[in-house]
Protein backbone atom coordinates (compact mmCIF):
# COMPACT_ATOMS: atom_id res chain seq x y z
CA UNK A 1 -6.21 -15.48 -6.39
CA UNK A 2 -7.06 -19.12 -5.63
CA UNK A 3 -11.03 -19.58 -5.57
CA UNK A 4 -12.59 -21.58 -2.93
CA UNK A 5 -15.29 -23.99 -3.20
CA UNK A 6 -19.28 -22.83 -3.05
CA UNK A 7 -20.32 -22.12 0.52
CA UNK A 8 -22.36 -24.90 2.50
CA UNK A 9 -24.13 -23.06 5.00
CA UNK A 10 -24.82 -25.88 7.55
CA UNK A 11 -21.45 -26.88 7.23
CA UNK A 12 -19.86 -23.10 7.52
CA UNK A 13 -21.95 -21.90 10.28
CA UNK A 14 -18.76 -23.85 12.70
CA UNK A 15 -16.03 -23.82 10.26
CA UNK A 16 -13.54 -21.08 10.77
CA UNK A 17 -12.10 -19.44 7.31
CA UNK A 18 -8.75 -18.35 6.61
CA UNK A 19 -7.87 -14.30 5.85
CA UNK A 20 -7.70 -15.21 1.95
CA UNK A 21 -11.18 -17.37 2.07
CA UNK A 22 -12.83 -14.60 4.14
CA UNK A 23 -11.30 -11.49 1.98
CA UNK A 24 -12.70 -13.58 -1.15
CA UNK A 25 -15.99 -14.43 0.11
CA UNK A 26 -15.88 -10.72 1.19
CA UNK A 27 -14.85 -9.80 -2.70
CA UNK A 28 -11.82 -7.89 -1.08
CA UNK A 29 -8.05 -8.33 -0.93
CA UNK A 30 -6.39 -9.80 2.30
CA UNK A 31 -4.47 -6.70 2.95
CA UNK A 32 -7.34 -4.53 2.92
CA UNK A 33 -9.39 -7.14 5.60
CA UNK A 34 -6.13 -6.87 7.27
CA UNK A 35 -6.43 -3.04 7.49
CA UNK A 36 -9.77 -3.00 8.51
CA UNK A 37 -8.97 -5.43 11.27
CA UNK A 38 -5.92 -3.06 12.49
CA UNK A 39 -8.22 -0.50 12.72
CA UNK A 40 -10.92 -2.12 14.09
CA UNK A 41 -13.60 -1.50 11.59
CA UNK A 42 -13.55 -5.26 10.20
CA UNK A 43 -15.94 -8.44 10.93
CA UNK A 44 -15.13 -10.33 13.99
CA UNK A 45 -12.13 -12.88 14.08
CA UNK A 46 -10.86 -15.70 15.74
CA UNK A 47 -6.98 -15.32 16.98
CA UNK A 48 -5.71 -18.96 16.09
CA UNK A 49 -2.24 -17.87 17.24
CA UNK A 50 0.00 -15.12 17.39
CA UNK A 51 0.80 -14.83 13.61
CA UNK A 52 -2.56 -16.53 12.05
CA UNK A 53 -6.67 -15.14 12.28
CA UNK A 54 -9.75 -16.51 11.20
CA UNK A 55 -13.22 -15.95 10.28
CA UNK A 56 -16.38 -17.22 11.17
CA UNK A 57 -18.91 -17.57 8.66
CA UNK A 58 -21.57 -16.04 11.33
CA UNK A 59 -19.39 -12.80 11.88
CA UNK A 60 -18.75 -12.31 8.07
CA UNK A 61 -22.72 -12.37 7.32
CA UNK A 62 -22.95 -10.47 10.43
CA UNK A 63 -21.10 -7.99 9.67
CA UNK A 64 -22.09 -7.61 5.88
CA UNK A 65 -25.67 -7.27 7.00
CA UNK A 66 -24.29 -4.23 8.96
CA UNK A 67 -22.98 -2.74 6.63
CA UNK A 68 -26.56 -3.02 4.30
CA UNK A 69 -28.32 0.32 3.49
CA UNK A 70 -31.32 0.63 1.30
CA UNK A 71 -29.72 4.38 -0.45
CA UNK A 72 -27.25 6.13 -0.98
CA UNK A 73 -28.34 8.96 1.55
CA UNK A 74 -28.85 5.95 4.16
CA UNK A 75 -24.93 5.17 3.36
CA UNK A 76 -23.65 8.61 3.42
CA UNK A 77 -25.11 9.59 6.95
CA UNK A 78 -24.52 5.63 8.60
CA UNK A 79 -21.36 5.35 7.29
CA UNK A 80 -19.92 9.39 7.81
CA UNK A 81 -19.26 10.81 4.57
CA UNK A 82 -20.51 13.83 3.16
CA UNK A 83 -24.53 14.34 1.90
């Protein structure tokens, strides 16, 4: 996997990322981001065109501080699993 450059905030807060940018800022693969986005449990994206999506940087921190719990109980009950 090809490794992007650091991330400028300013500069990212209006730049849109590709799937394989957002998956690796997200530490995941692209077909896993893609699966979350078929499903609709995924950050927020941009339809550039029928066959290509991007990322904002705003909906990827969005959506990671979303996903933030404090425990392990927090996680279990927030995100539907089993206590």
């Amino acid at each position: 996997m090809q490794k992007t450059k650091p991330y400028n905030e300013v500069a990212d807060e209006i730049r849109i990322y590709s799937e394989a940018q957002a998956a690796d800022f997200l530490s995941m693969s692209k077909r896993t981001l893609q699966n979350m986005r078929q499903a609709g449990g995924g950050p927020a994206y941009v339809k550039i065109s029928t066959r290509r999506v991007g990322y904002s940087f705003a909906s990827l921190k969005t959506w990671v501080a979303s996903r933030s719990v404090c425990s392990t109980a927090q996680a279990t009950v927030r995100f539907g699993g089993a206590a």
